[in-house]
N, C-alpha and C. Protein backbone atom coordinates (compact mmCIF):
# COMPACT_ATOMS: atom_id res chain seq x y z
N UNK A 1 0.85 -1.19 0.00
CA UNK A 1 0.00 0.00 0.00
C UNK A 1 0.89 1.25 0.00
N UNK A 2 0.38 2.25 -0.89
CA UNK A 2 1.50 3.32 -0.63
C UNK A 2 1.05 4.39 0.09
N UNK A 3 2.40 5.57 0.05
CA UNK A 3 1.81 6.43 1.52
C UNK A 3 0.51 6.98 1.42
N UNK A 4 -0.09 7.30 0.00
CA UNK A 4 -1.05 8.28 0.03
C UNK A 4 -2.74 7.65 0.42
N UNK A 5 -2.04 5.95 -0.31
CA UNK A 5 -3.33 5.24 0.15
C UNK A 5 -3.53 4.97 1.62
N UNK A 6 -2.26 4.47 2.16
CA UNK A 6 -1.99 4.41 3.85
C UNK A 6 -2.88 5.59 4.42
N UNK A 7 -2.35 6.99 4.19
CA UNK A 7 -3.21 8.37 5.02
C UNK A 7 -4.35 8.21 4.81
N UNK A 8 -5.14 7.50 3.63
CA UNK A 8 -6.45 7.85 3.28
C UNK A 8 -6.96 6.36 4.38
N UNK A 9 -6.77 5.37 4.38
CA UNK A 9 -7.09 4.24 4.84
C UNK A 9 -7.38 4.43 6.32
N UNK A 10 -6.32 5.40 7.34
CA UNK A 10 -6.34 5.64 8.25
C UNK A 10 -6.95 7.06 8.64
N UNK A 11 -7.57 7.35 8.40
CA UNK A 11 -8.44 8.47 8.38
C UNK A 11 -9.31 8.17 9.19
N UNK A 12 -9.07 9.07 10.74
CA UNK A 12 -9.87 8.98 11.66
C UNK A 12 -11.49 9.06 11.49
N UNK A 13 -11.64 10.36 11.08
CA UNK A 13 -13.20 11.27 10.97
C UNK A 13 -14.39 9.36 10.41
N UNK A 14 -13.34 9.01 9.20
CA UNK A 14 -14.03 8.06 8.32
C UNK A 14 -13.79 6.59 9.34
N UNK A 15 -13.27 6.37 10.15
CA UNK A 15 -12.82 5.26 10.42
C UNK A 15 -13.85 5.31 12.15
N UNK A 16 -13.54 6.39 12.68
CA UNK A 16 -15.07 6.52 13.55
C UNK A 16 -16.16 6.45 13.15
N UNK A 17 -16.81 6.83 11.84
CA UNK A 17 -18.19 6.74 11.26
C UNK A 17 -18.29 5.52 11.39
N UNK A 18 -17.26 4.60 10.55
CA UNK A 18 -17.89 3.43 10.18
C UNK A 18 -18.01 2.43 11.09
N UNK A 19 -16.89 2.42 12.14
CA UNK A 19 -17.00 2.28 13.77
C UNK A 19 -18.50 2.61 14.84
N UNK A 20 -19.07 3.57 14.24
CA UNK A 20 -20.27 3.75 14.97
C UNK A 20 -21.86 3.09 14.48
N UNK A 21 -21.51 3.32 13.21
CA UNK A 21 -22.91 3.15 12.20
C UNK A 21 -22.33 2.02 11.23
N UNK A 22 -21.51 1.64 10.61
CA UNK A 22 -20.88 0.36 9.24
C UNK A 22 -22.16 -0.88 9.69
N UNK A 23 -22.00 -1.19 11.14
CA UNK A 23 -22.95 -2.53 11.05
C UNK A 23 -24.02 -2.05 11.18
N UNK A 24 -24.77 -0.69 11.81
CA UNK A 24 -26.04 -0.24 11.92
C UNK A 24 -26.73 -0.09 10.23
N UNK A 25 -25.83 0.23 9.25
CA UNK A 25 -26.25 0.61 8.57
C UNK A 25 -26.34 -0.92 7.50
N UNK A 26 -25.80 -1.77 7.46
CA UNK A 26 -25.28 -2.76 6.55
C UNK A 26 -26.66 -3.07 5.77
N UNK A 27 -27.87 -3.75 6.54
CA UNK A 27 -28.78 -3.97 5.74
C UNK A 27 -29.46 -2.55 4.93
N UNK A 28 -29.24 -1.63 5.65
CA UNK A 28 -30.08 -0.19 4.47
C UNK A 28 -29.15 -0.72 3.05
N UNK A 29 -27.60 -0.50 3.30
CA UNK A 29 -26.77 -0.52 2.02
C UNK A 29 -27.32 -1.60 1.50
N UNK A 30 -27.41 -3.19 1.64
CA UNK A 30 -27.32 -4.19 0.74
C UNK A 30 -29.05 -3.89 0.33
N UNK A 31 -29.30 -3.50 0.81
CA UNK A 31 -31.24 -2.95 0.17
C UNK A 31 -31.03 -2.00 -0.96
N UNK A 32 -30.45 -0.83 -0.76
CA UNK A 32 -30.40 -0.19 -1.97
C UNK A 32 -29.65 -0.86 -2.98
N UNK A 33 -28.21 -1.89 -2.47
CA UNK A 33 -27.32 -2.69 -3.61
C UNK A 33 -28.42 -3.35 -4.51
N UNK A 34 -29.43 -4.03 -4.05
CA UNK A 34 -30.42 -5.31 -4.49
C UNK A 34 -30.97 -4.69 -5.84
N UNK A 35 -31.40 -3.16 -4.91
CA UNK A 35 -32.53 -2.35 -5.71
C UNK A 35 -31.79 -2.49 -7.11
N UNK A 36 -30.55 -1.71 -7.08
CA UNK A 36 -30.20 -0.85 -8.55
C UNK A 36 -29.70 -2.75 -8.71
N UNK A 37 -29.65 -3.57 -8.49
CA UNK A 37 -29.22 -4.73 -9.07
C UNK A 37 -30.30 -5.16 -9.58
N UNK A 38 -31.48 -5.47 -8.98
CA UNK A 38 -32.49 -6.38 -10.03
C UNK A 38 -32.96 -5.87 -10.86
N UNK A 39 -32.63 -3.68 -11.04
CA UNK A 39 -33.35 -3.56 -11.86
C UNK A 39 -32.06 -2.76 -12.82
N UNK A 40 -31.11 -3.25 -12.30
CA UNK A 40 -29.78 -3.29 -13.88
C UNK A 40 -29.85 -1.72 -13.84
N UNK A 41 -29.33 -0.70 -12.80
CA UNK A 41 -29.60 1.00 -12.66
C UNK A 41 -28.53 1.07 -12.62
N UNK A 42 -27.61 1.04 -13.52
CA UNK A 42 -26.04 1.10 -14.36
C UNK A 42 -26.02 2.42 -15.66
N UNK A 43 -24.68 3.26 -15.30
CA UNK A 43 -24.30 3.41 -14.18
C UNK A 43 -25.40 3.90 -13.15
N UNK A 44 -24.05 4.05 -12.13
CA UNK A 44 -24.96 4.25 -10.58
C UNK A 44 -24.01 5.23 -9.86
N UNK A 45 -24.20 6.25 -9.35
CA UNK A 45 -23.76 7.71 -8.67
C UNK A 45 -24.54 7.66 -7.55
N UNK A 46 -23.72 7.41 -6.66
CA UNK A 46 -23.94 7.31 -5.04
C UNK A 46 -23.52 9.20 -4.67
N UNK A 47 -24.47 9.70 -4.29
CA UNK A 47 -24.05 11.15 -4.01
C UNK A 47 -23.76 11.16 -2.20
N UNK A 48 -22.96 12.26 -2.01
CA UNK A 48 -23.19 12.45 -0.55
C UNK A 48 -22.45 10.65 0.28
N UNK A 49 -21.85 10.44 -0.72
CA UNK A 49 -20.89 8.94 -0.34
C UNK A 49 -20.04 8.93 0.62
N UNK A 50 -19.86 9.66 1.67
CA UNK A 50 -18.94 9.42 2.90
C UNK A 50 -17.74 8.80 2.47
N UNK A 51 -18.12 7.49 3.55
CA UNK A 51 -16.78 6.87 3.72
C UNK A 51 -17.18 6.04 2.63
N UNK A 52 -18.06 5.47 1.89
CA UNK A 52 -17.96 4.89 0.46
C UNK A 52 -18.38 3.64 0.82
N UNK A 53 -18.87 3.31 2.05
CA UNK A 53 -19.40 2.06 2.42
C UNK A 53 -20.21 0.83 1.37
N UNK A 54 -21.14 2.16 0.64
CA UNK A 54 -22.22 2.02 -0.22
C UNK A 54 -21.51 0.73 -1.53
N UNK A 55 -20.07 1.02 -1.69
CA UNK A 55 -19.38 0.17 -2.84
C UNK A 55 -18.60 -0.97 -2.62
N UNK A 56 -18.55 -0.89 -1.14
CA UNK A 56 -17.26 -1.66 -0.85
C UNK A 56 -17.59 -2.95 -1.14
N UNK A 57 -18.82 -3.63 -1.60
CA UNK A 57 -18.89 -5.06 -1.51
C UNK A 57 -19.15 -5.01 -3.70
N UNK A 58 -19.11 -4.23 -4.30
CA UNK A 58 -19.61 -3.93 -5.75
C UNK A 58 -18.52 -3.92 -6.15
N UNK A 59 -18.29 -5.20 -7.19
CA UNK A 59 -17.00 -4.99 -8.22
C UNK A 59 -17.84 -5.34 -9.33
N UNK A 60 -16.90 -4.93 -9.80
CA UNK A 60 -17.17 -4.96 -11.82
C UNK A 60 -18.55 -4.23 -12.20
N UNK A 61 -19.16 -3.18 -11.35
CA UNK A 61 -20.45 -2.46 -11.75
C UNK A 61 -19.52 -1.43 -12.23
N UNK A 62 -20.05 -0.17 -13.02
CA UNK A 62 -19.91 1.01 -13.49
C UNK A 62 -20.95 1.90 -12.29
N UNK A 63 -20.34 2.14 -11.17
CA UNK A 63 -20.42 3.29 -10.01
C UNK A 63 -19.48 3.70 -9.59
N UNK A 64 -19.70 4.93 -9.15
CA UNK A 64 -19.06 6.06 -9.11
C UNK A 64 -19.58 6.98 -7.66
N UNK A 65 -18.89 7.29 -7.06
CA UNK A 65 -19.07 8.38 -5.56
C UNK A 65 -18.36 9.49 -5.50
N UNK A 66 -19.47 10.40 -5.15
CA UNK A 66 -18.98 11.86 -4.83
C UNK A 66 -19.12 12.37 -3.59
N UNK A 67 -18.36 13.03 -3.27
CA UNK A 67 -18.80 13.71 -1.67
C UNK A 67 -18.03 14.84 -1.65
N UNK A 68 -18.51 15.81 -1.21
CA UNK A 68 -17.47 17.46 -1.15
C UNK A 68 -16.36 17.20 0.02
N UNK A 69 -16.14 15.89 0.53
CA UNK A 69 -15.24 16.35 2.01
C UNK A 69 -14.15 15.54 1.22
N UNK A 70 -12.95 16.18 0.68
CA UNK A 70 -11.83 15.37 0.43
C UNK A 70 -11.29 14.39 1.72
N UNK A 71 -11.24 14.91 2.38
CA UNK A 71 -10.40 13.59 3.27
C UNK A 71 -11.90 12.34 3.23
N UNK A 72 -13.03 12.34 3.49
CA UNK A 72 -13.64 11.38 3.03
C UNK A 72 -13.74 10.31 1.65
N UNK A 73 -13.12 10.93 0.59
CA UNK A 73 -13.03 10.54 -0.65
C UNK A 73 -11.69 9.67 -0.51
N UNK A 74 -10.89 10.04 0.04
CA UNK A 74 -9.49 9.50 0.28
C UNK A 74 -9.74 8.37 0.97
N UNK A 75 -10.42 8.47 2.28
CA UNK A 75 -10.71 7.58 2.72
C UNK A 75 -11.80 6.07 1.94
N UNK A 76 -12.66 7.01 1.42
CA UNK A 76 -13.24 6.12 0.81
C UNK A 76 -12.94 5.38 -0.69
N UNK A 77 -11.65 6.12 -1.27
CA UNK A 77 -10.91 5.23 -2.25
C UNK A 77 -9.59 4.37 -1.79
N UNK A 78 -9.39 4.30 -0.64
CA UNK A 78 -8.43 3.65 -0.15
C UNK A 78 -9.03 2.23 0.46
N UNK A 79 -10.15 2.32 0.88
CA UNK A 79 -10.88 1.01 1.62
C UNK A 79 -12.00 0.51 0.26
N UNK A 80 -11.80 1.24 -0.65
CA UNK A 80 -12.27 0.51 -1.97
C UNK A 80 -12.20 1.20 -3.42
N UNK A 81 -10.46 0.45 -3.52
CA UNK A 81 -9.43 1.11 -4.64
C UNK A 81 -10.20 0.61 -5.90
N UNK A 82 -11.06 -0.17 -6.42
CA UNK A 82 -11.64 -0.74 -7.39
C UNK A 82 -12.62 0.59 -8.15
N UNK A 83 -12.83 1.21 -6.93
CA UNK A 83 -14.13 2.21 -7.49
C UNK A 83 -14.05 3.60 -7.46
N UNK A 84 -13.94 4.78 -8.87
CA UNK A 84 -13.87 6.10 -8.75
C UNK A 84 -14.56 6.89 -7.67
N UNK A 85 -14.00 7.33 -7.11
CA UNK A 85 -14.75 8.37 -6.32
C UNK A 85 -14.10 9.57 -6.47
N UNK A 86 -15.02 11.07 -6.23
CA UNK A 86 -14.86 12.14 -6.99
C UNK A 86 -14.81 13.15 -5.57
N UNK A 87 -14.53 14.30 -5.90
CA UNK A 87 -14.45 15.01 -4.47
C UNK A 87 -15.70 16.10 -5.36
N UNK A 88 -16.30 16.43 -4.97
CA UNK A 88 -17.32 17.50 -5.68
C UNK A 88 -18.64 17.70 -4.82
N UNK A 89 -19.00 18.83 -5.69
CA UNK A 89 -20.90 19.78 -4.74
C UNK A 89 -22.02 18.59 -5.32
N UNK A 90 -22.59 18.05 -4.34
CA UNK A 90 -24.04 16.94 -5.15
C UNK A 90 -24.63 18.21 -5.79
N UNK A 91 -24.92 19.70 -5.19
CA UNK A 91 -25.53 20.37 -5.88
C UNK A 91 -25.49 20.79 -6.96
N UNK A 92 -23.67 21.00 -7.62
CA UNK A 92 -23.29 20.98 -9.01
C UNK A 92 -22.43 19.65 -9.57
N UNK A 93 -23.10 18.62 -9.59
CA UNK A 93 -22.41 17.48 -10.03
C UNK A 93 -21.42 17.43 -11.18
N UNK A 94 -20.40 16.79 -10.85
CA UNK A 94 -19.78 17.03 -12.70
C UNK A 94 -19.70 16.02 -13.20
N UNK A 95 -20.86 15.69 -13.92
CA UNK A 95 -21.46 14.67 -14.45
C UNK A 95 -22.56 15.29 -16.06
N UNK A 96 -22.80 14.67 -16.86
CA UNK A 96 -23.56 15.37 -18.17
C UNK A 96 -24.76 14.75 -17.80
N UNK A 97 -25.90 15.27 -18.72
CA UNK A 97 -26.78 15.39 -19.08
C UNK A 97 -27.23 14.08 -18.85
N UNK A 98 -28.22 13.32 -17.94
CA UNK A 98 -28.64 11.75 -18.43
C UNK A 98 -27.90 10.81 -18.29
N UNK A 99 -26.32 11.17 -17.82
CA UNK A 99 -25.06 10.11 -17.69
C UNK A 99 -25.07 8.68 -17.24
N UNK A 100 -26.34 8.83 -16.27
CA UNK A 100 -26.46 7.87 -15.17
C UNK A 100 -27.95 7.42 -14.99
N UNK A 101 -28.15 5.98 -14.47
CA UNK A 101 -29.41 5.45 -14.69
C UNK A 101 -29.97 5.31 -13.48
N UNK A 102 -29.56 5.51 -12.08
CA UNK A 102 -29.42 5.48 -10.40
C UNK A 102 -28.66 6.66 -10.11
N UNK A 103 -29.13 7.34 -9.17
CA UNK A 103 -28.66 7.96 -8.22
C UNK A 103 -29.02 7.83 -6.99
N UNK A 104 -28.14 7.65 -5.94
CA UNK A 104 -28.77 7.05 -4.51
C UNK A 104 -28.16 8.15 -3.53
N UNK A 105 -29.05 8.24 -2.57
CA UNK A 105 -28.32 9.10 -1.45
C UNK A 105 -28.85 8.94 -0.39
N UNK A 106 -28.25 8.45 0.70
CA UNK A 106 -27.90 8.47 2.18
C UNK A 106 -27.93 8.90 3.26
N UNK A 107 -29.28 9.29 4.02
CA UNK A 107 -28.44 10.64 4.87
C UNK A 107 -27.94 11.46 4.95
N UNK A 108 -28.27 12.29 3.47
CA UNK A 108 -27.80 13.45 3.11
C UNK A 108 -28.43 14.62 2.72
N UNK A 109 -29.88 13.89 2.86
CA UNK A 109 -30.53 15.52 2.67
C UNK A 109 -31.07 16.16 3.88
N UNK A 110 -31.21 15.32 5.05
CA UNK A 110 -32.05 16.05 6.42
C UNK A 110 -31.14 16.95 6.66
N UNK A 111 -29.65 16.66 6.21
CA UNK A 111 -28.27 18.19 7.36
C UNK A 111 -28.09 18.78 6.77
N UNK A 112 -28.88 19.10 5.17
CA UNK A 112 -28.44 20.49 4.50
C UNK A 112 -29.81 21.37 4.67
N UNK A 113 -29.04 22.25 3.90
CA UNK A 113 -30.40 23.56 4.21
C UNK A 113 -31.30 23.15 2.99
N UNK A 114 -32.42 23.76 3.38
CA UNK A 114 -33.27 23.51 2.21
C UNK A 114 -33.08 23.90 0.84
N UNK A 115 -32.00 24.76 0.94
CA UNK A 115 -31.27 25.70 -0.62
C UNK A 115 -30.32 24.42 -1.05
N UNK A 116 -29.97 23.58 -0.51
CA UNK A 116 -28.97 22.99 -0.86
C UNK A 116 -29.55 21.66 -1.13
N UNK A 117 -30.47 21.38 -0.54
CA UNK A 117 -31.10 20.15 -0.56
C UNK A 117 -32.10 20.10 -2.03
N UNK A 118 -32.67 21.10 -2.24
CA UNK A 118 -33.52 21.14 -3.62
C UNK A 118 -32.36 21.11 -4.46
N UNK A 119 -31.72 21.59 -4.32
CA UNK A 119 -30.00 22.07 -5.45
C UNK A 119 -29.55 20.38 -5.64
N UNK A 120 -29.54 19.59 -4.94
CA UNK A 120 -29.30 18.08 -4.85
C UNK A 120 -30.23 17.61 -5.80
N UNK A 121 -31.81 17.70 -5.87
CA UNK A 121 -32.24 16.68 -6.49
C UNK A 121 -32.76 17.52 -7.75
N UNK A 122 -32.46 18.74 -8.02
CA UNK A 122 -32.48 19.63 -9.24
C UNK A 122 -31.45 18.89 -10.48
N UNK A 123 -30.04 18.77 -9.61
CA UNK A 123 -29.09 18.03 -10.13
C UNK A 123 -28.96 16.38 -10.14
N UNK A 124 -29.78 15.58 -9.50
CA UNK A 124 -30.19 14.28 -10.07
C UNK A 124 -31.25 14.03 -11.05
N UNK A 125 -32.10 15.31 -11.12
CA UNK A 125 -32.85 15.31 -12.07
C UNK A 125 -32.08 15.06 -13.61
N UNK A 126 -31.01 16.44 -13.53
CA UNK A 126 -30.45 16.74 -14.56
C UNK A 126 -29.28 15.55 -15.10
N UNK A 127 -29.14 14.95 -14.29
CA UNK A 127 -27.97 13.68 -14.50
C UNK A 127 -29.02 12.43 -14.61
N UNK A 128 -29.75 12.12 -14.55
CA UNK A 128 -30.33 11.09 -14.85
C UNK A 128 -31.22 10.59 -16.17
N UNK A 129 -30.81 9.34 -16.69
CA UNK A 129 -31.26 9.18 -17.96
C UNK A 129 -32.46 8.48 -17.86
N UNK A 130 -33.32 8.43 -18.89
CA UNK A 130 -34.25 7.88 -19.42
C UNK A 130 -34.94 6.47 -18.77
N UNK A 131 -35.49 6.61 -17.83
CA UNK A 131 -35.62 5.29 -17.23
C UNK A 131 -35.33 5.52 -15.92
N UNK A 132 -34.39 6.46 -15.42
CA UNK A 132 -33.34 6.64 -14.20
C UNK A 132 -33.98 6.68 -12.77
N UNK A 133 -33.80 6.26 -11.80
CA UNK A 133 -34.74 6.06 -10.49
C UNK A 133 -33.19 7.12 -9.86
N UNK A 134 -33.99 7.64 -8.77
CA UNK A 134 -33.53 7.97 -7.33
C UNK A 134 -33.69 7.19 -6.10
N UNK A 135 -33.08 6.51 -5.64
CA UNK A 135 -32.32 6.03 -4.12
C UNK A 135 -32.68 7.04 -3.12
N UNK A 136 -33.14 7.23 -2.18
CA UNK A 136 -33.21 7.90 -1.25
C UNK A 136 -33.61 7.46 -0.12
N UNK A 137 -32.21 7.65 1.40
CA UNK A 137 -32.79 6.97 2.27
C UNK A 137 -32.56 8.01 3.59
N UNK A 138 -33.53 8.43 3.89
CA UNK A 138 -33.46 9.32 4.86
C UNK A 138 -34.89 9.50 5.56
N UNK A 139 -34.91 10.03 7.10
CA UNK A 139 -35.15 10.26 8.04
C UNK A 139 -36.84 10.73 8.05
N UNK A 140 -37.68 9.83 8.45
CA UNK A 140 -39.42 10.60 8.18
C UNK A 140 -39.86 10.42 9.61
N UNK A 141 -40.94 11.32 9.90
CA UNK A 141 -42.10 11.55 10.93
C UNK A 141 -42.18 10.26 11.46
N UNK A 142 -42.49 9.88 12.56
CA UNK A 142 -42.96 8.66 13.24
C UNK A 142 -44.34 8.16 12.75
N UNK A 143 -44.72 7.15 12.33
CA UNK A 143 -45.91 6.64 11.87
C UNK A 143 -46.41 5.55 12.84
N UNK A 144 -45.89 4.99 14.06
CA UNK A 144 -46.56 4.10 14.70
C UNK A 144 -45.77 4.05 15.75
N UNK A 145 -45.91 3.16 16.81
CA UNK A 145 -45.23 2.87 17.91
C UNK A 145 -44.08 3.45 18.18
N UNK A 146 -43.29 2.34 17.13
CA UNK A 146 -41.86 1.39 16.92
C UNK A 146 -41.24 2.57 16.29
N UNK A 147 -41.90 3.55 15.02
CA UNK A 147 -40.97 4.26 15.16
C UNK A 147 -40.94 5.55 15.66
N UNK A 148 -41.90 5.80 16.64
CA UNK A 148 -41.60 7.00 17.73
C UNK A 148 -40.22 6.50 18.44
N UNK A 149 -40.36 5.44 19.27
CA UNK A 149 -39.61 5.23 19.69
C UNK A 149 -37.85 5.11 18.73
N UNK A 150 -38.06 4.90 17.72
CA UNK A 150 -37.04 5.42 16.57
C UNK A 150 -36.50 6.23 16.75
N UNK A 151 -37.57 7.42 16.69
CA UNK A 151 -36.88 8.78 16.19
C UNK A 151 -36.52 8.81 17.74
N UNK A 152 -36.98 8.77 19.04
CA UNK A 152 -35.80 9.02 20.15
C UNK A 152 -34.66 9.01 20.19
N UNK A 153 -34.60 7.63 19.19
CA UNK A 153 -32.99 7.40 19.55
C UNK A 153 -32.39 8.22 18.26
N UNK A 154 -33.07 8.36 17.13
CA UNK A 154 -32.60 10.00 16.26
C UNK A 154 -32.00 10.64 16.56
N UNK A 155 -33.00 10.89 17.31
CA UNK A 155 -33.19 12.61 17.53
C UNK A 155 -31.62 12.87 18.62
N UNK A 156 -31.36 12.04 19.53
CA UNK A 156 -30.46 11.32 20.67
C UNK A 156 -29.23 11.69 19.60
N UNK A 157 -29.23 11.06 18.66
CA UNK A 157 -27.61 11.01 17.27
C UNK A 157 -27.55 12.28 16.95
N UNK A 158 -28.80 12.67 16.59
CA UNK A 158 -28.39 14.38 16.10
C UNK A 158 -27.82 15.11 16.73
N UNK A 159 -28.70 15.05 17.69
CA UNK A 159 -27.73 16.28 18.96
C UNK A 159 -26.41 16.38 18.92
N UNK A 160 -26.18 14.87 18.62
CA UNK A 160 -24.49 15.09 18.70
C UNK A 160 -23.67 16.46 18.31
N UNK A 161 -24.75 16.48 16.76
CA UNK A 161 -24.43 16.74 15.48
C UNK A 161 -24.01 18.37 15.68
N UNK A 162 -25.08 18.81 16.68
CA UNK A 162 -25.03 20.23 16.37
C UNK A 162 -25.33 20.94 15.80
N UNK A 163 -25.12 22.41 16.25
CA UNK A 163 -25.01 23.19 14.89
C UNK A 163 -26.07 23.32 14.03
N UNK A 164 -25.97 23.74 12.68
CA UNK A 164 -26.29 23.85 11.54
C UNK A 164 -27.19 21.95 11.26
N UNK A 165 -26.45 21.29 11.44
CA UNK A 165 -26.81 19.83 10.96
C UNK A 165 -27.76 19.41 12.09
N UNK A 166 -27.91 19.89 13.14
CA UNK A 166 -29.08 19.72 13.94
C UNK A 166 -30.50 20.59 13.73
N UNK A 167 -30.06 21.82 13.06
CA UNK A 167 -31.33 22.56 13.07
C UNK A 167 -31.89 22.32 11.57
N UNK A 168 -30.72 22.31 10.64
CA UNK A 168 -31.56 21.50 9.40
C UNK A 168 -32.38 20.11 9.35
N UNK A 169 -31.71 19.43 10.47
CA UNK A 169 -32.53 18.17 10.61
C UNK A 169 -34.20 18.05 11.23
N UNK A 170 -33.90 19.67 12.00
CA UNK A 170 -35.73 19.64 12.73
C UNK A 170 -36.41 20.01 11.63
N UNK A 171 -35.29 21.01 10.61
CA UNK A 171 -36.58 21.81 9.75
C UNK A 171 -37.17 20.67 8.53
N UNK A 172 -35.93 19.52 8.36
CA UNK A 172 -36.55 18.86 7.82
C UNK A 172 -37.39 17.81 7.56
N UNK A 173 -37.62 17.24 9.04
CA UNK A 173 -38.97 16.79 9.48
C UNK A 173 -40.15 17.47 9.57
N UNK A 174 -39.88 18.69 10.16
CA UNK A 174 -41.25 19.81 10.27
C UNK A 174 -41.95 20.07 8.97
N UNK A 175 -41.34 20.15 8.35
CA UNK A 175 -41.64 20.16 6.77
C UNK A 175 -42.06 19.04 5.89
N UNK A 176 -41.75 17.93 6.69
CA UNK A 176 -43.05 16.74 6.12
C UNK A 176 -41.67 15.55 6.11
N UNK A 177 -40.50 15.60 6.30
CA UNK A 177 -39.26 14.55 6.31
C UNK A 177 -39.39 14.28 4.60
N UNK A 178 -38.80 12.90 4.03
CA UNK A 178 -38.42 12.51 2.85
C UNK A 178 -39.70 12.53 2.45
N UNK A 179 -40.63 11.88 2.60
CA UNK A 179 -41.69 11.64 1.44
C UNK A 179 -42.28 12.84 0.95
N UNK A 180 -42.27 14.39 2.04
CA UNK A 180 -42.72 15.43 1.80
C UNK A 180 -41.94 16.30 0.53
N UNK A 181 -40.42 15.98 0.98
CA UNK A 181 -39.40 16.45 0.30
C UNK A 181 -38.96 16.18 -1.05
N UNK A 182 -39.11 14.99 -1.25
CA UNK A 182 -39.35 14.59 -2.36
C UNK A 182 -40.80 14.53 -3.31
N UNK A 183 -41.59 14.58 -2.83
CA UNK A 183 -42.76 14.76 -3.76
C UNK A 183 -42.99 16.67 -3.75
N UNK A 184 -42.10 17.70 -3.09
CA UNK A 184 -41.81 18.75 -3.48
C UNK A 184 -41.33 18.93 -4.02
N UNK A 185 -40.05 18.33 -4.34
CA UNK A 185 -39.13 18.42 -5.48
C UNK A 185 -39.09 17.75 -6.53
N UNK A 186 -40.38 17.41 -7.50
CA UNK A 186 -40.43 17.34 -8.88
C UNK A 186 -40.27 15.68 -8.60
N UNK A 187 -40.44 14.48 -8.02
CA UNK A 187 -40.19 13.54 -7.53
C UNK A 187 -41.54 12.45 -7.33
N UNK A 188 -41.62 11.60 -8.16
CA UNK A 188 -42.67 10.55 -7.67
C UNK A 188 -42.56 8.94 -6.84
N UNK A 189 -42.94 8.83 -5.65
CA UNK A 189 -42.31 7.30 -5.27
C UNK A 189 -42.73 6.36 -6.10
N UNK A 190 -42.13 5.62 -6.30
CA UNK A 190 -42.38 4.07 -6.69
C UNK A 190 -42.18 3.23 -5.88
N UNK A 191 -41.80 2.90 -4.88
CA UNK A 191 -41.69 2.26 -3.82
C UNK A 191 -41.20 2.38 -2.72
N UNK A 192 -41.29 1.90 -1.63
CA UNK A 192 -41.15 2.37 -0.71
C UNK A 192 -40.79 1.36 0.59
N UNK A 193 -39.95 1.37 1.46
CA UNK A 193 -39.35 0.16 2.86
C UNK A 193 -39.06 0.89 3.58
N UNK A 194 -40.42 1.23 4.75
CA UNK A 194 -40.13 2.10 6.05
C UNK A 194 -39.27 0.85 6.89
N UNK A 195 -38.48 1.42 7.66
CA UNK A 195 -37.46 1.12 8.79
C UNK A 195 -38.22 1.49 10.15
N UNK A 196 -38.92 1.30 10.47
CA UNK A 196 -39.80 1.71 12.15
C UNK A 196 -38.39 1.80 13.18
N UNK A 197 -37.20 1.27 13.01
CA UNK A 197 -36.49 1.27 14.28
C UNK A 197 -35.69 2.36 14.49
N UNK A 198 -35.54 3.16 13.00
CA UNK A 198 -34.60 4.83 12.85
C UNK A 198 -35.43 5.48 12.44
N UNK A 199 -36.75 5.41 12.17
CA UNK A 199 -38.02 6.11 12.01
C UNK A 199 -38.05 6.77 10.17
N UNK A 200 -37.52 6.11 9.61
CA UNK A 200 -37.10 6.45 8.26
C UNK A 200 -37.15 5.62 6.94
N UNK A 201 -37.26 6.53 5.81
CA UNK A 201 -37.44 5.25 4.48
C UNK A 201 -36.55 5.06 3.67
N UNK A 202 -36.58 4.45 2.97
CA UNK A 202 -35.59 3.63 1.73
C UNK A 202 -36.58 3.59 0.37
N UNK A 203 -36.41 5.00 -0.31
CA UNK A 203 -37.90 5.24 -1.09
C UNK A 203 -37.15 5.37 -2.81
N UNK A 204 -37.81 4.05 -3.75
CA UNK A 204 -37.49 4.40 -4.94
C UNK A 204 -37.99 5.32 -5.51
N UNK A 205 -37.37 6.46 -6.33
CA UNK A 205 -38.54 7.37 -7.08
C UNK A 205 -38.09 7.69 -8.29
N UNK A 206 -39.26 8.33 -9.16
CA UNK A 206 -38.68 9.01 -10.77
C UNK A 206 -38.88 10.33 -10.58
N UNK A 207 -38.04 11.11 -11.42
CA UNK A 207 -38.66 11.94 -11.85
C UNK A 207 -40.31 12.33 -12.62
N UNK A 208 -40.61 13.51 -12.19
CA UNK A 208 -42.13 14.07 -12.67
C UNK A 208 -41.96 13.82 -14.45
């Protein structure tokens, strides 16, 4: 391994994430893997890709990850050298017209602002081809018991968060969470796998 892959491999910020959440999260990832697999959503642009978890088990697909935090990209091409990953804005992708047949994203729209968050799926609109679904798995309203008790333990993670990424996260429940957000933004579901235990969905959609 050489030095530059070594620094990226050992990258704290990325190596605590996946330390906290990698096994919390494992079945969301292999759910969205299934998705763009049975229905052949090649290529595939994982936006808002962290530590790159989303690829690490995908060889020989045509996907690709972006995330604006360089030391995350480093990290996440070092723990899976097989697959491009890009350092760039989800809001200005540099990607053409239709390039891509999937776009998936993660936990990445409740911590931006709402300027930034429409700017996200303005630009999956614009990158997605003919046929092309959106991935989206993020954070909704409590609908029963199981996931009130969910969002406690949420709401519990956010705080961590702070800041900016805590108060975008209230505004974006108050505002109706993913299903609201996306059927605001030019967005129709096609399917849908609520999670009751993080109070949140795993929602296929097309464009309008």
């Amino acid at each position: 391994m050489d030095l530059r892959r070594r620094k990226g491999y050992w990258y704290l910020p990325g190596l605590s994430y996946d330390l906290a959440f990698g096994r919390m999260f494992r079945g969301l990832r292999e759910r969205v893997a299934r998705t763009i697999e049975d229905e052949g959503l090649y290529p595939w642009l994982d936006v808002c890709c962290g530590t790159g978890d989303q690829f690490r088990s995908i060889a020989g697909r045509p996907v690709f990850g972006l995330d604006l935090s360089f030391g995350f990209v480093r990290y996440a091409a070092a723990r899976a050298p097989a697959v491009p990953f890009l350092c760039g804005d989800a809001a200005r992708m540099p990607f053409k017209n239709g390039s891509v047949r999937a776009v998936t994203i993660s936990f990445g729209l409740h911590d931006k602002s709402p300027e930034v968050r429409s700017g996200i799926l303005t630009e999956a609109r614009r990158v997605l081809g003919s046929g092309g679904k959106l991935i989206a798995v993020d954070f909704e309203n409590p609908w029963n018991a199981g996931s009130k008790v969910g969002m406690l333990f949420v709401r519990a993670v956010e705080r961590l968060a702070r800041g900016e990424h805590y108060q975008n996260g209230r505004e974006f429940l108050k505002a109706g969470g993913l299903r609201a957000f996306l059927s605001g933004n030019g967005f129709v579901e096609v399917s849908r796998y609520n999670v009751a235990t993080g109070s949140l969905g795993i929602v296929v959609a097309r464009p309008l």
